[in-house]
C-alpha atoms as a PDB file:
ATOM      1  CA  UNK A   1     104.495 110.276  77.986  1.00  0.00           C
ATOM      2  CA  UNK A   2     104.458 107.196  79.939  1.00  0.00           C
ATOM      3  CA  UNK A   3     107.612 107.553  81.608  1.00  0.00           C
ATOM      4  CA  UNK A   4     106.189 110.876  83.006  1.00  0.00           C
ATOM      5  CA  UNK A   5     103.099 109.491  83.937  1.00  0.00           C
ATOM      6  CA  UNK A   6     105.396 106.819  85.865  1.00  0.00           C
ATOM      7  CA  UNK A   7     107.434 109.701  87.537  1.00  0.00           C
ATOM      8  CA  UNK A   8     104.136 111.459  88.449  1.00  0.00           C
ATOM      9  CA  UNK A   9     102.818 108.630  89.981  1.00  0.00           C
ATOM     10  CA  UNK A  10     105.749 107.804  92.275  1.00  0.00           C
ATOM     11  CA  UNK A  11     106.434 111.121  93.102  1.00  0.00           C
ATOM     12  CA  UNK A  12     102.695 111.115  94.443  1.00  0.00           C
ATOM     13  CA  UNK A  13     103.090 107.959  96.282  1.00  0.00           C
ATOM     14  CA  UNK A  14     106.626 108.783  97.785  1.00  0.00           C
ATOM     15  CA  UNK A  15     106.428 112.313  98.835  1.00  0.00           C
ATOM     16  CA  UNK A  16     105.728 113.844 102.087  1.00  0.00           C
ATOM     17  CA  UNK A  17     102.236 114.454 102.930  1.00  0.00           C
ATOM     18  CA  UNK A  18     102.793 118.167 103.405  1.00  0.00           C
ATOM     19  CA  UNK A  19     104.143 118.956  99.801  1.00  0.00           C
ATOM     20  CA  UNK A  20     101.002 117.055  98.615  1.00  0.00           C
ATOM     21  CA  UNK A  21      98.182 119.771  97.737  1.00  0.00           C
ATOM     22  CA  UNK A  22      95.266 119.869 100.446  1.00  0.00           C
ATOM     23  CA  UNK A  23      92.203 118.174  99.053  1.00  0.00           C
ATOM     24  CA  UNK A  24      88.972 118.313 100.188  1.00  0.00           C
ATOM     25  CA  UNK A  25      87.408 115.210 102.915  1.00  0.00           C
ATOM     26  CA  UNK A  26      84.882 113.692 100.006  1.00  0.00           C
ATOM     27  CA  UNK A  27      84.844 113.714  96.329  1.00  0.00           C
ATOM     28  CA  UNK A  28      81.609 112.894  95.098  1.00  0.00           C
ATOM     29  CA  UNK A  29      80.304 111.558  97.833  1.00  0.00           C
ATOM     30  CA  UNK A  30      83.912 108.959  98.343  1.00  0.00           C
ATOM     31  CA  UNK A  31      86.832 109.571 100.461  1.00  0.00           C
ATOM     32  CA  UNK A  32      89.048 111.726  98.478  1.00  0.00           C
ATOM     33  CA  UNK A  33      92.254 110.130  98.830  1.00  0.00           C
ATOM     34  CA  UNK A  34      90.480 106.744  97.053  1.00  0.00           C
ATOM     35  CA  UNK A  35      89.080 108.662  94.191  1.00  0.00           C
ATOM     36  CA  UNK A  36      92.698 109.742  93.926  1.00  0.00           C
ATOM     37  CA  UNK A  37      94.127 106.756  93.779  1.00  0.00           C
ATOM     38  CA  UNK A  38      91.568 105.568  91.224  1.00  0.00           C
ATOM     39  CA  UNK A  39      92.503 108.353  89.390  1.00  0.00           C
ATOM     40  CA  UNK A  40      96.333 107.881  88.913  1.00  0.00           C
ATOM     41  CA  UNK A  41      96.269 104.415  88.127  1.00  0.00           C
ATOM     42  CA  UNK A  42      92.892 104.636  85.508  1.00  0.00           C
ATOM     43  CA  UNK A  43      95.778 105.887  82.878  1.00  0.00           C
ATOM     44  CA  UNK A  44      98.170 102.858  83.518  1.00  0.00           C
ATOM     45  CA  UNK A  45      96.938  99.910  80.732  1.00  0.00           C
ATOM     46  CA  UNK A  46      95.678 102.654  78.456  1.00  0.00           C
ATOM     47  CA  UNK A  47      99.068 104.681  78.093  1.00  0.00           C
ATOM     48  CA  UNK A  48     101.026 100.963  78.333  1.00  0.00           C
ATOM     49  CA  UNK A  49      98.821 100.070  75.594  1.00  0.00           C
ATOM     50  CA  UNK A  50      99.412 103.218  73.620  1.00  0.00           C
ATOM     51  CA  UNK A  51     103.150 103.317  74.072  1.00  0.00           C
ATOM     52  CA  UNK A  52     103.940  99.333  73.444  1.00  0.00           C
ATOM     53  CA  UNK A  53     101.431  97.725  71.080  1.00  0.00           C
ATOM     54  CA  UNK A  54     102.085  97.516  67.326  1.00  0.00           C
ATOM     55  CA  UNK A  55      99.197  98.519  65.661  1.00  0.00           C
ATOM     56  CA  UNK A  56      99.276  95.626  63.255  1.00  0.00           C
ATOM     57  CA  UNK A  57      99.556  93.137  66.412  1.00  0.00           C
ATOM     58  CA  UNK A  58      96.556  90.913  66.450  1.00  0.00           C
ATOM     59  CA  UNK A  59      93.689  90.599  68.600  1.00  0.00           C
ATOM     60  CA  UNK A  60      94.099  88.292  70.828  1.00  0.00           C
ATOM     61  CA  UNK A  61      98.010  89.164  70.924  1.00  0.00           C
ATOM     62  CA  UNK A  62      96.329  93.119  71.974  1.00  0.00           C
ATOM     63  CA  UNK A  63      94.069  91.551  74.807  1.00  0.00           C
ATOM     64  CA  UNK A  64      97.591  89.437  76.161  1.00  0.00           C
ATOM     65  CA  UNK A  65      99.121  92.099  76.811  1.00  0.00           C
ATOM     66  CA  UNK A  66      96.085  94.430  78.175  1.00  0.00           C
ATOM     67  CA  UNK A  67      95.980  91.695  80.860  1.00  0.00           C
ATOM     68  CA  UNK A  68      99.907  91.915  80.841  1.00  0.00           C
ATOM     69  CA  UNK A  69      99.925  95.757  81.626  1.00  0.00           C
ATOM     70  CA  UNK A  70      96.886  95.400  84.407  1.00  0.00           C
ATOM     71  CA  UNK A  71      99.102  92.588  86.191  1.00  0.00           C
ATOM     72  CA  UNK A  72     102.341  95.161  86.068  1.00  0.00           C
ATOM     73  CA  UNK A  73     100.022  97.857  86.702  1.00  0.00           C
ATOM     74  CA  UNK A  74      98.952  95.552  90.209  1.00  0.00           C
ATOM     75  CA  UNK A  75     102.457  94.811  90.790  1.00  0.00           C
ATOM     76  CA  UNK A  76     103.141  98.396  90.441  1.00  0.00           C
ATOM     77  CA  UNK A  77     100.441  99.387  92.679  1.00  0.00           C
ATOM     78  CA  UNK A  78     100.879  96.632  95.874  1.00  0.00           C
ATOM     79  CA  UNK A  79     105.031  97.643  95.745  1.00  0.00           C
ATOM     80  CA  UNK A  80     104.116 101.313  96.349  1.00  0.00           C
ATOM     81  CA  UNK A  81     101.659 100.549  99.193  1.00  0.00           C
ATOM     82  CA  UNK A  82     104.446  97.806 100.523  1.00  0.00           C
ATOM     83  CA  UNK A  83     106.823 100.739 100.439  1.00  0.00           C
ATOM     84  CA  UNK A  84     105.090 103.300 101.676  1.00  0.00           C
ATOM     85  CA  UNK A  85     104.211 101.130 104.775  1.00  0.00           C
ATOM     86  CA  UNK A  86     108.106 101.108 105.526  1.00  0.00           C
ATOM     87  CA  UNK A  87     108.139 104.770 105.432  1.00  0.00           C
ATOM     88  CA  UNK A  88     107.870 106.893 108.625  1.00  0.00           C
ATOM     89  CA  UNK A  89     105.742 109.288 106.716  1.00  0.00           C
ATOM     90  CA  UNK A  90     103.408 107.616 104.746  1.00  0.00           C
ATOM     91  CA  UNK A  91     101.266 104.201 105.490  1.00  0.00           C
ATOM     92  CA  UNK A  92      99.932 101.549 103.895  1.00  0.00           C
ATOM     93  CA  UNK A  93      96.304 101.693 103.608  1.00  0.00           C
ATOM     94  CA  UNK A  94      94.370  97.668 101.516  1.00  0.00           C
ATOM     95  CA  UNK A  95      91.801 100.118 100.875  1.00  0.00           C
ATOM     96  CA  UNK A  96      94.205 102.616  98.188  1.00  0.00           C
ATOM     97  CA  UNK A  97      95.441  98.923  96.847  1.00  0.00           C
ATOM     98  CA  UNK A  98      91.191  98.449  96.212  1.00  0.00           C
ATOM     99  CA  UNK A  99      91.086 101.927  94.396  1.00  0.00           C
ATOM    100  CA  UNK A 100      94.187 101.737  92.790  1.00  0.00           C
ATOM    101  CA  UNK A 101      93.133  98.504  91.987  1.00  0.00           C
ATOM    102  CA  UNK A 102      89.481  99.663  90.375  1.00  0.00           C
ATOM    103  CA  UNK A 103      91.441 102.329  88.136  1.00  0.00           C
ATOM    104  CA  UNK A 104      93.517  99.633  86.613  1.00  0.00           C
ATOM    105  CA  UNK A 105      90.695  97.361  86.248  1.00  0.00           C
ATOM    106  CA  UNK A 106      88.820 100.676  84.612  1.00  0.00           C
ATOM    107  CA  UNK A 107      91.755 101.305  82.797  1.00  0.00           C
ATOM    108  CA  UNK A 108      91.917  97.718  81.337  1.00  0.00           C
ATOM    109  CA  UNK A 109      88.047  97.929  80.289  1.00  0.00           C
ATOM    110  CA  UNK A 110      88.843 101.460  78.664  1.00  0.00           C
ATOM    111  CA  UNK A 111      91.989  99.920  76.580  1.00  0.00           C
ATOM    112  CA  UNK A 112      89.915  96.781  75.333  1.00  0.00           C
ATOM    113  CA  UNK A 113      87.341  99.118  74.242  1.00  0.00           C
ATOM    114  CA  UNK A 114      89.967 101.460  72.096  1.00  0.00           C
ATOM    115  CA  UNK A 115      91.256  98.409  70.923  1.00  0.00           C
ATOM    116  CA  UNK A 116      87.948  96.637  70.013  1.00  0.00           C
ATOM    117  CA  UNK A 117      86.617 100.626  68.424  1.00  0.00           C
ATOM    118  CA  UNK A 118      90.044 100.711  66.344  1.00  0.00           C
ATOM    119  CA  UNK A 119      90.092  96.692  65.444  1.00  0.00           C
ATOM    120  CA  UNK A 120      86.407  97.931  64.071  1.00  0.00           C
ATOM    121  CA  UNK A 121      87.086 100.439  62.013  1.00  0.00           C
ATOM    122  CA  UNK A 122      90.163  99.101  60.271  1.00  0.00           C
ATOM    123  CA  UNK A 123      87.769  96.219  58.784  1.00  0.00           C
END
């Protein structure tokens, strides 16, 4: 599932702007194309952390590598803003880094929380 998620999200980054699906100006009030971007990379740590921590790993072993997958998850992000600003069709915009930024930083807070919930009820 993660590897899809990765495909998804660099097929949505990388493609032409026409093949994209028209979206509406605002989104709850918030330019559409941020709430976007906060969307595809809120999944990022949580589906990491799914797919690549052992359950019996320990705490503090669990919240390494949350921050681990949010710093790959950055990485991730800033290369496809860096790449799309050396496309002819696409730019790079700091404010999609800030929202695809927030979604991995949501992302992160939503992982710790599984993790803390499951740590929890295994005691």
């Amino acid at each position: 599932m993660f590897c899809c998620y990765i495909a998804a999200v660099l097929y949505l980054c990388f493609t032409q702007g026409e093949q994209l699906p028209d979206m509406p100006a605002l989104w709850f009030g918030l330019p559409s194309d941020k709430v976007a971007h906060f969307i595809m990379f809120l999944p990022f740590v949580i589906l990491a952390y799914l797919a690549f921590v052992p359950c019996k790993a320990s705490i503090w072993r669990k919240i390494s590598l949350i921050v681990i997958f949010a710093a790959v998850g950055f990485g991730l992000a800033a290369a496809t803003e860096e790449i799309q600003g050396l496309l002819g069709y696409r730019s790079k915009d700091v404010k999609d880094m800030a929202a695809d930024s927030l979604g991995l930083a949501a992302g992160a807070l939503l992982a710790f929380i599984t993790m803390t919930i499951d740590t929890l009820r295994k005691r």
